[in-house]
PDB file of N, CA and C in Angstrom:
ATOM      1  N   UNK A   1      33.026  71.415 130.796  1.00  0.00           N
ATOM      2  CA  UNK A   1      33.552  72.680 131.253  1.00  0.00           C
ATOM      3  C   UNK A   1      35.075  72.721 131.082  1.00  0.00           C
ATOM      4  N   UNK A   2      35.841  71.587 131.242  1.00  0.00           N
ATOM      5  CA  UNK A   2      37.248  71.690 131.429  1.00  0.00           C
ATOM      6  C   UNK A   2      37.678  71.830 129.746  1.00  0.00           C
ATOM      7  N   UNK A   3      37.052  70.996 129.200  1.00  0.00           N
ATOM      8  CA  UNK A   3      37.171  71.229 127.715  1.00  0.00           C
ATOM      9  C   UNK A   3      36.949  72.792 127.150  1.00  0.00           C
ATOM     10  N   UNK A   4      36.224  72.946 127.438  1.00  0.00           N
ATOM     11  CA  UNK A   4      35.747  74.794 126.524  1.00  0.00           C
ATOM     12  C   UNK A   4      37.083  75.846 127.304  1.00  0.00           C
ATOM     13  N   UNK A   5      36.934  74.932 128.615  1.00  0.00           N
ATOM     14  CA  UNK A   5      38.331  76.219 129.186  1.00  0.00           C
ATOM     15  C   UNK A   5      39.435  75.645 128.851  1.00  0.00           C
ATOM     16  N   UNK A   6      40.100  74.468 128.377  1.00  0.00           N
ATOM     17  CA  UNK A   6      41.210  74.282 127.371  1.00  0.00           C
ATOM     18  C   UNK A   6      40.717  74.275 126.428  1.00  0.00           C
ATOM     19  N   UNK A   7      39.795  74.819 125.475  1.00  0.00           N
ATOM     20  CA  UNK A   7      40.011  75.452 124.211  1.00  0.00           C
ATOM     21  C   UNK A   7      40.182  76.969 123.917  1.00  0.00           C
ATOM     22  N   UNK A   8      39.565  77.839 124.932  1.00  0.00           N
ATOM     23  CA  UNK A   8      40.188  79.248 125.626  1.00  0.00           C
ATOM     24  C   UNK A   8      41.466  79.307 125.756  1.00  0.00           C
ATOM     25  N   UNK A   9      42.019  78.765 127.046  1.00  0.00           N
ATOM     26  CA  UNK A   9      43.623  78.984 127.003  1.00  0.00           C
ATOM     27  C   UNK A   9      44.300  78.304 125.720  1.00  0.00           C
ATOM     28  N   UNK A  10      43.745  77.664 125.437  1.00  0.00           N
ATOM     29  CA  UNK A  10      44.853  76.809 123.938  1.00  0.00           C
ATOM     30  C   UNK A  10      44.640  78.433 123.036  1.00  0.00           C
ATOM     31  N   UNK A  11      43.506  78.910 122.521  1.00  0.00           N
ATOM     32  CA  UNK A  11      43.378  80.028 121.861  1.00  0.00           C
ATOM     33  C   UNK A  11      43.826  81.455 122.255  1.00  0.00           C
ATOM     34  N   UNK A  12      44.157  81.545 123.382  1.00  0.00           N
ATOM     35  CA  UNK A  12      44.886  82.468 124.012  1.00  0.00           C
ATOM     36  C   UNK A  12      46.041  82.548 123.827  1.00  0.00           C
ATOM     37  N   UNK A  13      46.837  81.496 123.962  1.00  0.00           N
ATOM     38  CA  UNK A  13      47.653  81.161 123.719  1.00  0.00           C
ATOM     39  C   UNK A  13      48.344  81.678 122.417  1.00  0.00           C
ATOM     40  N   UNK A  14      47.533  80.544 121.764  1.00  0.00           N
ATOM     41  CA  UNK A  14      47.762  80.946 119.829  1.00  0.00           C
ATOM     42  C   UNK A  14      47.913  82.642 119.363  1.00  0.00           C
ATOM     43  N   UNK A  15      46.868  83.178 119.878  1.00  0.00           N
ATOM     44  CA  UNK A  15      46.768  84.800 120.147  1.00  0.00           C
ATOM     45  C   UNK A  15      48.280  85.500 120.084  1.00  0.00           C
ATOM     46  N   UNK A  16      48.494  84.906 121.781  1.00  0.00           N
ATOM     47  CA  UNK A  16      49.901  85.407 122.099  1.00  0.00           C
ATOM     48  C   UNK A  16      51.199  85.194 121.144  1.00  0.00           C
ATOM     49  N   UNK A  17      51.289  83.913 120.876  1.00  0.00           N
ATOM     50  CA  UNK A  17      51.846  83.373 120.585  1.00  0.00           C
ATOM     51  C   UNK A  17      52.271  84.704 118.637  1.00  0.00           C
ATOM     52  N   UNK A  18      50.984  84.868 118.096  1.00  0.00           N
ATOM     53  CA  UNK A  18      51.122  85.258 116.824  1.00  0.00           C
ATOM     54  C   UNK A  18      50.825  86.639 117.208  1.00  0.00           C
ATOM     55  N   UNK A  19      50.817  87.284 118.023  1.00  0.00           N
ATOM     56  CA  UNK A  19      50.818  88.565 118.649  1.00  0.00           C
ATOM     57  C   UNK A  19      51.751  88.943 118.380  1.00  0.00           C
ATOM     58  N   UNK A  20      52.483  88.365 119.414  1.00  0.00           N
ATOM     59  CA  UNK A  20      54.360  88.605 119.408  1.00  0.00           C
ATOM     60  C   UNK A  20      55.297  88.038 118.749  1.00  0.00           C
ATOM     61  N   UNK A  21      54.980  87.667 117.995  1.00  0.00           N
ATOM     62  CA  UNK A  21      56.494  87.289 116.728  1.00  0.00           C
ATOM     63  C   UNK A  21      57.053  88.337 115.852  1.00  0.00           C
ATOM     64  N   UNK A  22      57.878  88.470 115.872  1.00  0.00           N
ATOM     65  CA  UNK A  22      58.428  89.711 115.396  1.00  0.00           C
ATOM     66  C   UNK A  22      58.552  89.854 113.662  1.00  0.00           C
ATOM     67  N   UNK A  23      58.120  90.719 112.789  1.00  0.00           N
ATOM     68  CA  UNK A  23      58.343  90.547 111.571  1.00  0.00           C
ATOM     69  C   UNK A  23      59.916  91.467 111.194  1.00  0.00           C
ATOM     70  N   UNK A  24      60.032  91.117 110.678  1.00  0.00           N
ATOM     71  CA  UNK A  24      61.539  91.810 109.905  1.00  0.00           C
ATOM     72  C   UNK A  24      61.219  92.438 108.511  1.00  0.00           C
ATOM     73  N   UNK A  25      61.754  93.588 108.235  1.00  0.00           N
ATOM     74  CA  UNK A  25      61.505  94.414 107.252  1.00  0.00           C
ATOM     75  C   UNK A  25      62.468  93.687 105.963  1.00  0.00           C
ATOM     76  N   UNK A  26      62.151  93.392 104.623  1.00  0.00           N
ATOM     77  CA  UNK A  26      62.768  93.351 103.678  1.00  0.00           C
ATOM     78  C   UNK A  26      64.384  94.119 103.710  1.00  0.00           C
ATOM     79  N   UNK A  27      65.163  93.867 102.885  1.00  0.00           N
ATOM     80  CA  UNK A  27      66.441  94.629 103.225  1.00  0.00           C
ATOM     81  C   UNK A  27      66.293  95.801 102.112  1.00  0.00           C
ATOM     82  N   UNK A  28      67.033  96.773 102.056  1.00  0.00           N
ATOM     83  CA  UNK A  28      66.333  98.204 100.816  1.00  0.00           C
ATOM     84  C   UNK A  28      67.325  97.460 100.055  1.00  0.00           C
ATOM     85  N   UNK A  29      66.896  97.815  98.854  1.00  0.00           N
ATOM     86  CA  UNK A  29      67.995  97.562  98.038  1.00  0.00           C
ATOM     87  C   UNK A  29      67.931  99.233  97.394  1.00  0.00           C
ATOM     88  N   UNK A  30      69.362  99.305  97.204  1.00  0.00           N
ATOM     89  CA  UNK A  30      69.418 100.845  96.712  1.00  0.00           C
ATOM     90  C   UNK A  30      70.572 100.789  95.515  1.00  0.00           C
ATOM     91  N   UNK A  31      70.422 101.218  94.703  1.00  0.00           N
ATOM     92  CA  UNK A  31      71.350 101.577  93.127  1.00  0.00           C
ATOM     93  C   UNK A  31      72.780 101.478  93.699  1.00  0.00           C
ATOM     94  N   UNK A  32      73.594 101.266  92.856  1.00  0.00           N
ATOM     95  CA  UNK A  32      75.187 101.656  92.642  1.00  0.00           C
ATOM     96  C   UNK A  32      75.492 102.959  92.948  1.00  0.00           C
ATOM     97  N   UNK A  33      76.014 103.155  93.885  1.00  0.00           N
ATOM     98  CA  UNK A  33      76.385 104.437  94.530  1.00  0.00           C
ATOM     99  C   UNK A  33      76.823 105.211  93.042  1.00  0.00           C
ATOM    100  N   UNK A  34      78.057 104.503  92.086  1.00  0.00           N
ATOM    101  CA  UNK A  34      78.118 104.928  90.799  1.00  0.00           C
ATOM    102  C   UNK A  34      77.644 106.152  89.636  1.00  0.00           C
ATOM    103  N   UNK A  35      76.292 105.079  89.790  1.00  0.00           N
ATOM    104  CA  UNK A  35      75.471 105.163  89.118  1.00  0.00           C
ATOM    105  C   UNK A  35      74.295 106.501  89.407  1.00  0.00           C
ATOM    106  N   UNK A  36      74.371 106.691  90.675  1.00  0.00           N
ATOM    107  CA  UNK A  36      73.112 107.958  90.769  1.00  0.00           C
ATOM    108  C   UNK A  36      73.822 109.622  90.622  1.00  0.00           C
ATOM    109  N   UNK A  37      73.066 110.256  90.043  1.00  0.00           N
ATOM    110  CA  UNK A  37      73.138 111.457  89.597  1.00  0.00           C
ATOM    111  C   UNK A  37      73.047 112.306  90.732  1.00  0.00           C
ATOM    112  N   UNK A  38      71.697 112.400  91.261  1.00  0.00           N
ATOM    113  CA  UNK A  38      71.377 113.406  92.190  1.00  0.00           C
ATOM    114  C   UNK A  38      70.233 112.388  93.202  1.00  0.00           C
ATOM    115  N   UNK A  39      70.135 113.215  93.604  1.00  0.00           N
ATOM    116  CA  UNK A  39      68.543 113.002  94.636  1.00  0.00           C
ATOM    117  C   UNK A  39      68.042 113.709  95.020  1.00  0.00           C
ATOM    118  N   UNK A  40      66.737 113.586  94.828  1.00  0.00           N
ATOM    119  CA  UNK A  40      65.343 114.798  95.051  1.00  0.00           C
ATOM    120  C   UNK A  40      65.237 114.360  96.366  1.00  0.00           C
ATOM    121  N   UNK A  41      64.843 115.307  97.161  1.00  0.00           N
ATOM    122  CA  UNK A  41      64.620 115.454  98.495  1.00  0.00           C
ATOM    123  C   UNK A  41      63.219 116.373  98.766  1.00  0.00           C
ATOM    124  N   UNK A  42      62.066 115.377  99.018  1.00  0.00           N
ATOM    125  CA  UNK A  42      61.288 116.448  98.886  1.00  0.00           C
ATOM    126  C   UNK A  42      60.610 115.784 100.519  1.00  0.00           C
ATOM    127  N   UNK A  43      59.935 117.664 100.848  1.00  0.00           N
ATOM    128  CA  UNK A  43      59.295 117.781 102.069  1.00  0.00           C
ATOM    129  C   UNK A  43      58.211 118.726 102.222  1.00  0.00           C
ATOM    130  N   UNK A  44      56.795 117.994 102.012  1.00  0.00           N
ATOM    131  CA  UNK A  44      55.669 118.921 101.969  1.00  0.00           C
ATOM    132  C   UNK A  44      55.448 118.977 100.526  1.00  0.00           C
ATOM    133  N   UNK A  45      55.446 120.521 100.007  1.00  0.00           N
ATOM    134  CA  UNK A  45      55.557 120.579  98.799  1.00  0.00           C
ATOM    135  C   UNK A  45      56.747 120.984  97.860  1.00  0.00           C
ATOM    136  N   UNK A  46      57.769 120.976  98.809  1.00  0.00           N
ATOM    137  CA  UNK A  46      59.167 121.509  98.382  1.00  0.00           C
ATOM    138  C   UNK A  46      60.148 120.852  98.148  1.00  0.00           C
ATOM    139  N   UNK A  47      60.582 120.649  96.778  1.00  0.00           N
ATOM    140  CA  UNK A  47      61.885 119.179  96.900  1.00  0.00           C
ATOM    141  C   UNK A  47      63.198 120.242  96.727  1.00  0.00           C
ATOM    142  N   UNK A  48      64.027 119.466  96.591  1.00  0.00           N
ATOM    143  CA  UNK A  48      65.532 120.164  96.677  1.00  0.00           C
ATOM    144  C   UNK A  48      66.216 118.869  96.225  1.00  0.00           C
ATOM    145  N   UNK A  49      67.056 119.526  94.982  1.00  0.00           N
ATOM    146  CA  UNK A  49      67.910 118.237  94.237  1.00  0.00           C
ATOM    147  C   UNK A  49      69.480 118.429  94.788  1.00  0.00           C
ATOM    148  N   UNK A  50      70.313 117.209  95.395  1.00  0.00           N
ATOM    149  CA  UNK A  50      71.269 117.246  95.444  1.00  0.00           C
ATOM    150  C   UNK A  50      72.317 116.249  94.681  1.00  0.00           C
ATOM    151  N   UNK A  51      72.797 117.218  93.815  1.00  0.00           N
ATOM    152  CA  UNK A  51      73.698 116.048  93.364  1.00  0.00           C
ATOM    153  C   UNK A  51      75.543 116.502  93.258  1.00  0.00           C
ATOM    154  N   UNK A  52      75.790 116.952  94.618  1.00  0.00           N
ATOM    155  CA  UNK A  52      77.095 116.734  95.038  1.00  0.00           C
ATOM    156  C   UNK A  52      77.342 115.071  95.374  1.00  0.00           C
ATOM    157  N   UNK A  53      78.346 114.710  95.072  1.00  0.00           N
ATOM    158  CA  UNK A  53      78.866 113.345  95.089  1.00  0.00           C
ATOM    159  C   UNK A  53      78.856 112.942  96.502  1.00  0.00           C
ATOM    160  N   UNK A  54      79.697 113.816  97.384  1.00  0.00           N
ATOM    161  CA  UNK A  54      80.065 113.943  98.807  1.00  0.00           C
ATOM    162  C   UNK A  54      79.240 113.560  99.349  1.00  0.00           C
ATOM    163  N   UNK A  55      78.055 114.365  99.423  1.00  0.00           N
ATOM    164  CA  UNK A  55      76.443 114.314  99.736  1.00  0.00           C
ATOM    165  C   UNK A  55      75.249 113.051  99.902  1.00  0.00           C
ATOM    166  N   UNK A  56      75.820 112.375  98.127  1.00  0.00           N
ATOM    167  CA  UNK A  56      74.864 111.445  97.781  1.00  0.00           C
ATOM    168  C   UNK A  56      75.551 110.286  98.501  1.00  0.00           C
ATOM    169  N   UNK A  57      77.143 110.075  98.881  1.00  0.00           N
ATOM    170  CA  UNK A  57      77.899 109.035  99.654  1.00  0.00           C
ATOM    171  C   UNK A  57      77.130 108.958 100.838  1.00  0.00           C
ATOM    172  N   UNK A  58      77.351 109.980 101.193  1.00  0.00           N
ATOM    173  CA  UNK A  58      76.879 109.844 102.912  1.00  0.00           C
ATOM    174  C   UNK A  58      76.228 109.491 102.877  1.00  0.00           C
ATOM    175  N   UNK A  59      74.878 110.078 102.346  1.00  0.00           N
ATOM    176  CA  UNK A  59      73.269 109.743 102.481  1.00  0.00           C
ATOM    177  C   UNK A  59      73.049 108.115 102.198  1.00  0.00           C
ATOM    178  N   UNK A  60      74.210 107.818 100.942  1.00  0.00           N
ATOM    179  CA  UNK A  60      73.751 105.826 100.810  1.00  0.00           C
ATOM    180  C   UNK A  60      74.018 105.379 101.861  1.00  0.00           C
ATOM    181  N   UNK A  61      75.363 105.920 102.509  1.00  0.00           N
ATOM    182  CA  UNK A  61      76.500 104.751 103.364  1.00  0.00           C
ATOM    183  C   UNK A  61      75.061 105.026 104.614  1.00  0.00           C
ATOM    184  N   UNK A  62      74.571 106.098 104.981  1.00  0.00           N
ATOM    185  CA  UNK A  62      73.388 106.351 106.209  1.00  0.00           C
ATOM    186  C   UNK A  62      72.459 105.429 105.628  1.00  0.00           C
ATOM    187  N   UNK A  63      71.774 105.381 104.442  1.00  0.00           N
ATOM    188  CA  UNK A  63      70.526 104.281 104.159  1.00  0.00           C
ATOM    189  C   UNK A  63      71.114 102.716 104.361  1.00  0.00           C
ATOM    190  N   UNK A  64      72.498 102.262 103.846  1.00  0.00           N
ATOM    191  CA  UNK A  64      72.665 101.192 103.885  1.00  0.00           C
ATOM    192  C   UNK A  64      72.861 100.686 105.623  1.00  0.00           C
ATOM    193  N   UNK A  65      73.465 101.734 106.110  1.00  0.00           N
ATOM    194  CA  UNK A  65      73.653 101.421 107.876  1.00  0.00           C
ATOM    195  C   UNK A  65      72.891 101.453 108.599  1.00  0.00           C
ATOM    196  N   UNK A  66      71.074 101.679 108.055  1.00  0.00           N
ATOM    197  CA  UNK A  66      70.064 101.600 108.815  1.00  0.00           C
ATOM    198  C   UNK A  66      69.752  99.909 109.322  1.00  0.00           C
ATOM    199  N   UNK A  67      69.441 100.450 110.414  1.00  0.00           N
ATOM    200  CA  UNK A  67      68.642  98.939 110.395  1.00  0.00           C
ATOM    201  C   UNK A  67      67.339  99.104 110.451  1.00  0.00           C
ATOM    202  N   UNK A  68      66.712  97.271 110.390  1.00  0.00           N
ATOM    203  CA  UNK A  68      65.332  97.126 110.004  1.00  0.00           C
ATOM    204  C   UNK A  68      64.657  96.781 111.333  1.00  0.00           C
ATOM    205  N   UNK A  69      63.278  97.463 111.914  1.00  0.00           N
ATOM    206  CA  UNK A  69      62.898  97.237 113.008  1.00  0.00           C
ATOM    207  C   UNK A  69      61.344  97.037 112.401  1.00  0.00           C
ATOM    208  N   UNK A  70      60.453  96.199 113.303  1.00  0.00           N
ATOM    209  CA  UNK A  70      58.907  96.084 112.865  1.00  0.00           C
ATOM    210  C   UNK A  70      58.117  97.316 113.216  1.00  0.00           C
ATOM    211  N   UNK A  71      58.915  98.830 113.589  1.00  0.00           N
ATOM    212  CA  UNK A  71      58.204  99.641 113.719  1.00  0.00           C
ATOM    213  C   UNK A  71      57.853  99.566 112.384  1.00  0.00           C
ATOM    214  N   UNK A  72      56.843 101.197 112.528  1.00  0.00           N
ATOM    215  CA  UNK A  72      56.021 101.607 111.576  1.00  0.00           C
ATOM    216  C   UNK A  72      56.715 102.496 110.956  1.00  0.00           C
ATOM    217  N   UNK A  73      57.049 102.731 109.845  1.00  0.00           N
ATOM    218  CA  UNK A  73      57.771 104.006 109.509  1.00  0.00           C
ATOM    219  C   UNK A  73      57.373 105.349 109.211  1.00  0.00           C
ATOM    220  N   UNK A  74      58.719 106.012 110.070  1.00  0.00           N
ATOM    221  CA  UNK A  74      58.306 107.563 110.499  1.00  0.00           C
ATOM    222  C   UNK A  74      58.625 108.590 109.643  1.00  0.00           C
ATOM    223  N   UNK A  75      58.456 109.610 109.312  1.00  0.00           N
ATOM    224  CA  UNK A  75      59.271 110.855 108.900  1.00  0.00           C
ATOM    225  C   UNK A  75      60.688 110.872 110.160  1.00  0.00           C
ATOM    226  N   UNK A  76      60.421 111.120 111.312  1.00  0.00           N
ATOM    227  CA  UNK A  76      61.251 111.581 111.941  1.00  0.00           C
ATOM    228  C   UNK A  76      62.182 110.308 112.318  1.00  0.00           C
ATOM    229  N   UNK A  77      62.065 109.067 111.591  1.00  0.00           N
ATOM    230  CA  UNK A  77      62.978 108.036 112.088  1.00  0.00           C
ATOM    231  C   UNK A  77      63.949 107.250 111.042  1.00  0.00           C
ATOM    232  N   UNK A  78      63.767 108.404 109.520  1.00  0.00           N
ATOM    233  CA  UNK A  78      64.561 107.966 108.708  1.00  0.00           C
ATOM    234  C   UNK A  78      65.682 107.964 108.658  1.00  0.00           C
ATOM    235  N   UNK A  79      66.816 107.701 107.800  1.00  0.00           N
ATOM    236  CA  UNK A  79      68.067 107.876 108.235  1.00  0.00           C
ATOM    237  C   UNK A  79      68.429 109.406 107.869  1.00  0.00           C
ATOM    238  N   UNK A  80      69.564 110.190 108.492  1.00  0.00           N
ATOM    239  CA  UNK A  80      69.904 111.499 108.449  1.00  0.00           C
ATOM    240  C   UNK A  80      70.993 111.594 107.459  1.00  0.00           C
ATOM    241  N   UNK A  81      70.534 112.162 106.546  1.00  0.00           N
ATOM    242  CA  UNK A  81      71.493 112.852 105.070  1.00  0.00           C
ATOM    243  C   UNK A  81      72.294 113.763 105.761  1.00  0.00           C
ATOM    244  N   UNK A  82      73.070 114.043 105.348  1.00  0.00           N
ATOM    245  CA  UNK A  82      74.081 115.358 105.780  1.00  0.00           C
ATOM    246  C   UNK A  82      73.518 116.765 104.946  1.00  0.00           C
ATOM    247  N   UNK A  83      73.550 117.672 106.020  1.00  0.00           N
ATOM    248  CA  UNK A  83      73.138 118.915 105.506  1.00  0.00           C
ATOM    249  C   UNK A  83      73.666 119.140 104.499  1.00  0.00           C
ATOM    250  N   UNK A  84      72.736 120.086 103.366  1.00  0.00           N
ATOM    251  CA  UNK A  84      73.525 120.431 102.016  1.00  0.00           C
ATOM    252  C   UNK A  84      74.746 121.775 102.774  1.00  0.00           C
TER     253      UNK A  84
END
C-alpha cells in the first residue's frame, strides 16, 4: 500500500512539476527596418497597405519592444501600430 501511494504522489508530482514550467516564445525575427517597403495590414477580409516610413518605424520599434509570454496569441494582444 505505501508503495502504490508513493508511486501516486511521485506521479503527481511529475504532473505538477511539467504542468508548470514555463515555455518561452522564440524571439521574432523581423527584416531591416531598411529594407521594407510597405506592410499589408489585413483584418477580416480587408487589408490596407502602408508604406509611409514614419509608420513602418513605429510599428517595428512596437514589434521589436514586445515581449514574449506563454500565452496564447490574441488578435487583441498584438502589438499597436500607430494609426494611419
Amino acid at each position: 500500500m505505501k508503495k502504490i501511494l508513493s508511486f501516486l504522489i511521485a506521479g503527481i508530482m511529475a504532473c505538477s512539476a511539467a504542468g508548470c514550467s514555463q515555455k518561452n516564445a522564440n524571439p521574432i525575427s523581423l527584416p531591416e527596418e531598411s529594407t521594407i517597403q510597405s506592410i499589408d495590414v489585413t483584418v477580416g477580409e480587408e487589408t490596407e497597405k502602408y508604406s509611409d516610413s514614419e509608420w513602418i518605424s513605429q510599428c517595428i520599434s512596437s514589434m521589436n519592444n514586445a515581449q514574449a509570454t506563454a500565452k496564447e496569441s490574441v488578435q487583441s494582444n498584438q502589438p499597436k501600430c500607430p494609426q494611419k
